[in-house]
N, C-alpha and C. Protein backbone atom coordinates (compact mmCIF):
# COMPACT_ATOMS: atom_id res chain seq x y z
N UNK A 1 11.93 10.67 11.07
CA UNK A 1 12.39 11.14 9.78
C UNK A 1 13.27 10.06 9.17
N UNK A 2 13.22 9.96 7.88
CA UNK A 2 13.82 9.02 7.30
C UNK A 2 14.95 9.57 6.38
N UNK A 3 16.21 9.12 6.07
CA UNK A 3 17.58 9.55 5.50
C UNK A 3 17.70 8.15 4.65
N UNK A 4 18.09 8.47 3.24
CA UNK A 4 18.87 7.86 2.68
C UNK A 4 20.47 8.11 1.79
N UNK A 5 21.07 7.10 2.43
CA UNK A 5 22.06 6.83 1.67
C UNK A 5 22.51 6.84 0.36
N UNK A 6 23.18 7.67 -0.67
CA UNK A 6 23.61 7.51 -2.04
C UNK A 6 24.60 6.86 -2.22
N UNK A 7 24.71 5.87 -2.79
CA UNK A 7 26.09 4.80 -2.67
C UNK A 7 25.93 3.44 -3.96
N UNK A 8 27.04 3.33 -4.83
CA UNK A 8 27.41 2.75 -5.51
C UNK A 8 28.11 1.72 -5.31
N UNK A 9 29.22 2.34 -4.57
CA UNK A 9 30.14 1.73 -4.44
C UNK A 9 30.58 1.98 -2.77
N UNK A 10 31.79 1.37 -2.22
CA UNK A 10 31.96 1.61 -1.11
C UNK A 10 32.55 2.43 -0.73
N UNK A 11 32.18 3.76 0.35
CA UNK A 11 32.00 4.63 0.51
C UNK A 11 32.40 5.87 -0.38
N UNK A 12 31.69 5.82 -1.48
CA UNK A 12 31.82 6.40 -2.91
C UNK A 12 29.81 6.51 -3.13
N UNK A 13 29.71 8.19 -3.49
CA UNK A 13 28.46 7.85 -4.27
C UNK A 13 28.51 7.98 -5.42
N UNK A 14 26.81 8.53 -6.73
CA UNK A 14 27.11 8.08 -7.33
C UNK A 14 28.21 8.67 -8.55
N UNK A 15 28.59 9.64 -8.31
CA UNK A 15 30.17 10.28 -9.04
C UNK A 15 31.06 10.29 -8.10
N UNK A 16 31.28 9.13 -7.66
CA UNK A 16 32.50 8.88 -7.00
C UNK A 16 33.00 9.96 -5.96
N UNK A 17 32.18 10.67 -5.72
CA UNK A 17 32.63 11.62 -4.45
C UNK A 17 31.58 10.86 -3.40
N UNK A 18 31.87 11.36 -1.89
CA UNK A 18 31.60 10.80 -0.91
C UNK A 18 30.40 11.09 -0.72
N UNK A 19 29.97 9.89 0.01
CA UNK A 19 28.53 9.14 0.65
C UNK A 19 27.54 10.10 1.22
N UNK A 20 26.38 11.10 0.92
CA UNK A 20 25.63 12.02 1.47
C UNK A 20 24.61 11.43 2.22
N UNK A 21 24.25 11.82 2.81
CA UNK A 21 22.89 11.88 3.62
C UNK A 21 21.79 12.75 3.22
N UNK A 22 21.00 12.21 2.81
CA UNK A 22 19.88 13.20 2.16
C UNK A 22 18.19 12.63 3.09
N UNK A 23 17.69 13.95 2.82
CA UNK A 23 16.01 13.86 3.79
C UNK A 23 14.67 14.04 3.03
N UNK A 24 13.97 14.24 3.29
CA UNK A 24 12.85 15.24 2.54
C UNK A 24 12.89 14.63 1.20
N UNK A 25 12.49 16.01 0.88
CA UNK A 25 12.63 16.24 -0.72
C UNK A 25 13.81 15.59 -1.30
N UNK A 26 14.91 15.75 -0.94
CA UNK A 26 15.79 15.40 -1.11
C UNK A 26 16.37 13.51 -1.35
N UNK A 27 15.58 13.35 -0.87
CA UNK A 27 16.14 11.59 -0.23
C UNK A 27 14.65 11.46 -1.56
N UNK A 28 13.53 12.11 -1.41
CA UNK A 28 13.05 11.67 -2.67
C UNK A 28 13.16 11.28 -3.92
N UNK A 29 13.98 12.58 -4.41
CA UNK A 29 14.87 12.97 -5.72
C UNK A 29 15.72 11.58 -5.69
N UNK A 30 16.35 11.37 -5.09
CA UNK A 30 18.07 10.21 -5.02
C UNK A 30 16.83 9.22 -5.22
N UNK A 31 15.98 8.68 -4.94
CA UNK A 31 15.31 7.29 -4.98
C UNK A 31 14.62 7.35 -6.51
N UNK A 32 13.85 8.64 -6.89
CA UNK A 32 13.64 8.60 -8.25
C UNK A 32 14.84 8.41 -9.01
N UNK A 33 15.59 9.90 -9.35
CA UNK A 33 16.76 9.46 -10.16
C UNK A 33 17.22 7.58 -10.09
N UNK A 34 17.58 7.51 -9.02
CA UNK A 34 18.26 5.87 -8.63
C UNK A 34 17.05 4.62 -9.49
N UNK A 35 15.98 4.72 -9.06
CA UNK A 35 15.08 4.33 -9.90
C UNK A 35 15.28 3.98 -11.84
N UNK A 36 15.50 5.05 -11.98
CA UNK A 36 15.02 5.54 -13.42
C UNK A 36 16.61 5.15 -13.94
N UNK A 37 17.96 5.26 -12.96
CA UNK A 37 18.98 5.24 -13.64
C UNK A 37 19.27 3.54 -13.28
N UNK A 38 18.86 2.80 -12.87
CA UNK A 38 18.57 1.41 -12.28
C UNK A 38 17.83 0.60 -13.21
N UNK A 39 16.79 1.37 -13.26
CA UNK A 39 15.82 0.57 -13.29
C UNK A 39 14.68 -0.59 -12.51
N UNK A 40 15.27 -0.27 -11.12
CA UNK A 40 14.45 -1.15 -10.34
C UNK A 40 13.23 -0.19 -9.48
N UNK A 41 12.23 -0.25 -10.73
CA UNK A 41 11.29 0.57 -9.78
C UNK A 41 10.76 0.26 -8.39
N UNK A 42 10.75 -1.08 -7.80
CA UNK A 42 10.39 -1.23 -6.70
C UNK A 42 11.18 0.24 -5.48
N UNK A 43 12.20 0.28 -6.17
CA UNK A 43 12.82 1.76 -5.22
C UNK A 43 11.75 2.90 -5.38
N UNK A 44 10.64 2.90 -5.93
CA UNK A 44 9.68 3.90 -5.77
C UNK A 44 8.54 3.61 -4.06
N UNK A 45 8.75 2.55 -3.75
CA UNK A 45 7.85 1.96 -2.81
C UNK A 45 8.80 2.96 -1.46
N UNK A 46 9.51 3.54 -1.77
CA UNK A 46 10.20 4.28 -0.54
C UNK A 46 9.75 5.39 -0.61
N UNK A 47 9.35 5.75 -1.53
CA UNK A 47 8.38 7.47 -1.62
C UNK A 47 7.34 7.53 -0.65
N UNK A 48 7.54 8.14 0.16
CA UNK A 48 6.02 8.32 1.08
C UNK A 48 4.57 8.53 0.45
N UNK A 49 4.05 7.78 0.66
CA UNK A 49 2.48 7.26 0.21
C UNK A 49 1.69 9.14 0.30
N UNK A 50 0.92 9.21 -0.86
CA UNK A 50 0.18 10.38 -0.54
C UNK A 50 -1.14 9.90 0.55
N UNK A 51 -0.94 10.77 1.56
CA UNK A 51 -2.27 10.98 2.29
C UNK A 51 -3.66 11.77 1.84
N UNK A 52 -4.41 10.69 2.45
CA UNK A 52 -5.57 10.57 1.55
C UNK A 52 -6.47 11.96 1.09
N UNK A 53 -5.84 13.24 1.76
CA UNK A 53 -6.10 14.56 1.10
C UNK A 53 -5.17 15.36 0.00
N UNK A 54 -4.18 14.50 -0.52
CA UNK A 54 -3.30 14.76 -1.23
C UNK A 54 -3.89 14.70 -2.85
N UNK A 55 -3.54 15.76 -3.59
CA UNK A 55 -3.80 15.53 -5.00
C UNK A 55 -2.74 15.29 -5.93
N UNK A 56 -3.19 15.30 -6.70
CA UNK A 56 -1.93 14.69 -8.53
C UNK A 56 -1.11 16.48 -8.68
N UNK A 57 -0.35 16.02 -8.54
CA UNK A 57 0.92 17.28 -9.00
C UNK A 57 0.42 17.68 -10.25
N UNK A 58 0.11 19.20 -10.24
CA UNK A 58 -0.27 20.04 -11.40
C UNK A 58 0.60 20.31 -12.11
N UNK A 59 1.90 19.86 -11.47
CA UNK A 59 3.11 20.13 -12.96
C UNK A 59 3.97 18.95 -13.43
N UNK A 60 3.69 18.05 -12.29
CA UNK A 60 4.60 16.27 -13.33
C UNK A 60 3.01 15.97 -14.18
N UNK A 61 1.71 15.77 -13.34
CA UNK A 61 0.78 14.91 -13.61
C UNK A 61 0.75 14.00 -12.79
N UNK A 62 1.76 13.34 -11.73
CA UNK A 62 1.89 12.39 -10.88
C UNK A 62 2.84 11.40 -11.26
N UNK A 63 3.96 12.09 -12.11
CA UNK A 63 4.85 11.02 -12.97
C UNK A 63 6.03 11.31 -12.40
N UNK A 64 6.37 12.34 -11.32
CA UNK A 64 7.44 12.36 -10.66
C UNK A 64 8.02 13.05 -11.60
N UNK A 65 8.51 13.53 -12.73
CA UNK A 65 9.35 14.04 -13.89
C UNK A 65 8.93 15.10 -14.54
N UNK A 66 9.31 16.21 -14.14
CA UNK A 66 8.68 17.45 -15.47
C UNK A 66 9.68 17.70 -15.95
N UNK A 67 9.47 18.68 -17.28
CA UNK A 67 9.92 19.14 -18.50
C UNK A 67 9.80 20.71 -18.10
N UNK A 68 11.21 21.21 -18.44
CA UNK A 68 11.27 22.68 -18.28
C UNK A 68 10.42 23.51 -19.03
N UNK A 69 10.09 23.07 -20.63
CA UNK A 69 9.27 23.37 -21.50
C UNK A 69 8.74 22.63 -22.63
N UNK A 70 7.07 22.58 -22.56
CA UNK A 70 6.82 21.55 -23.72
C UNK A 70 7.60 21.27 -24.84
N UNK A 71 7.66 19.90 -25.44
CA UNK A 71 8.78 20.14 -26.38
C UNK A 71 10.07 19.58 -26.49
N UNK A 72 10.61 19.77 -24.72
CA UNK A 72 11.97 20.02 -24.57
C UNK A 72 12.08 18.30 -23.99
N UNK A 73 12.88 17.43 -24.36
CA UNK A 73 12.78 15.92 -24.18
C UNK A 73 12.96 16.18 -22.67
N UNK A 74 14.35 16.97 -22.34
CA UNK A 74 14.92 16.81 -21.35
C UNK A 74 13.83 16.76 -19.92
N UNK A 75 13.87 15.78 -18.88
CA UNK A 75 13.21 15.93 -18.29
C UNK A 75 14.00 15.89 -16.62
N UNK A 76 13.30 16.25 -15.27
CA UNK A 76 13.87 16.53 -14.17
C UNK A 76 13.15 16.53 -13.12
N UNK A 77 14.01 15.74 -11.73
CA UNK A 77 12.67 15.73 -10.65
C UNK A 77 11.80 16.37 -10.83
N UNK A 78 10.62 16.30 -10.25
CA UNK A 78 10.12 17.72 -10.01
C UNK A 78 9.54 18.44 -8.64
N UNK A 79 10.43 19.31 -9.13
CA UNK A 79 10.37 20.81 -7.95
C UNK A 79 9.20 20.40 -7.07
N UNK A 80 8.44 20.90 -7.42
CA UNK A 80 6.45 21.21 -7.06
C UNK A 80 6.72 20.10 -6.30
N UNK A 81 6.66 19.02 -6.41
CA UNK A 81 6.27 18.11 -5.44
C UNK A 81 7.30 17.32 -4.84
N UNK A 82 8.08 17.86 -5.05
CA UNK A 82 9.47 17.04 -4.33
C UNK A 82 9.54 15.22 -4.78
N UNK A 83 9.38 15.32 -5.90
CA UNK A 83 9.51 13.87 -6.69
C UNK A 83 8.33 12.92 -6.30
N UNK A 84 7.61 13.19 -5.44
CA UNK A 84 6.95 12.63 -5.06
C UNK A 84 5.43 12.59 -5.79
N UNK A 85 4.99 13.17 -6.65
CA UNK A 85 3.93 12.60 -7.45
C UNK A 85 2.78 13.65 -7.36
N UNK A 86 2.31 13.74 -5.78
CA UNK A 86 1.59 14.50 -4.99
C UNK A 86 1.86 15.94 -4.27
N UNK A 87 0.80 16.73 -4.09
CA UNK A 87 0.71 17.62 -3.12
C UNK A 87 -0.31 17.53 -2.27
N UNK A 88 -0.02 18.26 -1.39
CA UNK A 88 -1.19 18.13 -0.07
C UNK A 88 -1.96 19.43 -0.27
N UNK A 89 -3.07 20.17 0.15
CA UNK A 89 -3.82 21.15 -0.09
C UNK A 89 -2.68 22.17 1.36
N UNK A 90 -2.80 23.45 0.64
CA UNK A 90 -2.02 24.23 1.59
C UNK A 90 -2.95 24.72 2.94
């Protein structure tokens, strides 16, 4: 299993409260957001690769980002696939 680190600064994340450990879904989300608030997409290459029975997320499209409601600019990980783009067949 893989954990990443949220950190800005030294031992500060990124609102200045302390350093989390995040997994999963979770450690997904921190690498998008971090991404997008960066700008260094190469931090997407840490997203676990969809396996080759995996399809396109029916609610980003595979863009990692949905919208609560058409329309609405605001946009947010997304849920459904845990930032990750993909789902696997249940």
């Amino acid at each position: 299993m893989r954990s990443v680190f949220v950190s800005l600064s030294p031992a500060r994340g990124w609102d200045g409260d302390d350093i989390v450990e995040l997994d999963g879904d979770r450690a997904n989300v921190a690498i998008v957001v971090g991404a997008k608030a960066t700008g260094i997409i190469e931090l997407l290459d840490l997203v676990p690769a969809p396996p080759p029975d995996a399809t396109k997320c029916s609610k980003c499209s595979g863009t990692r980002w949905a919208v609560i409601h058409p329309g609405i600019a605001q946009e947010f990980p997304c849920a459904a696939c845990g930032a990750r783009g993909w789902t696997k067949p249940a």
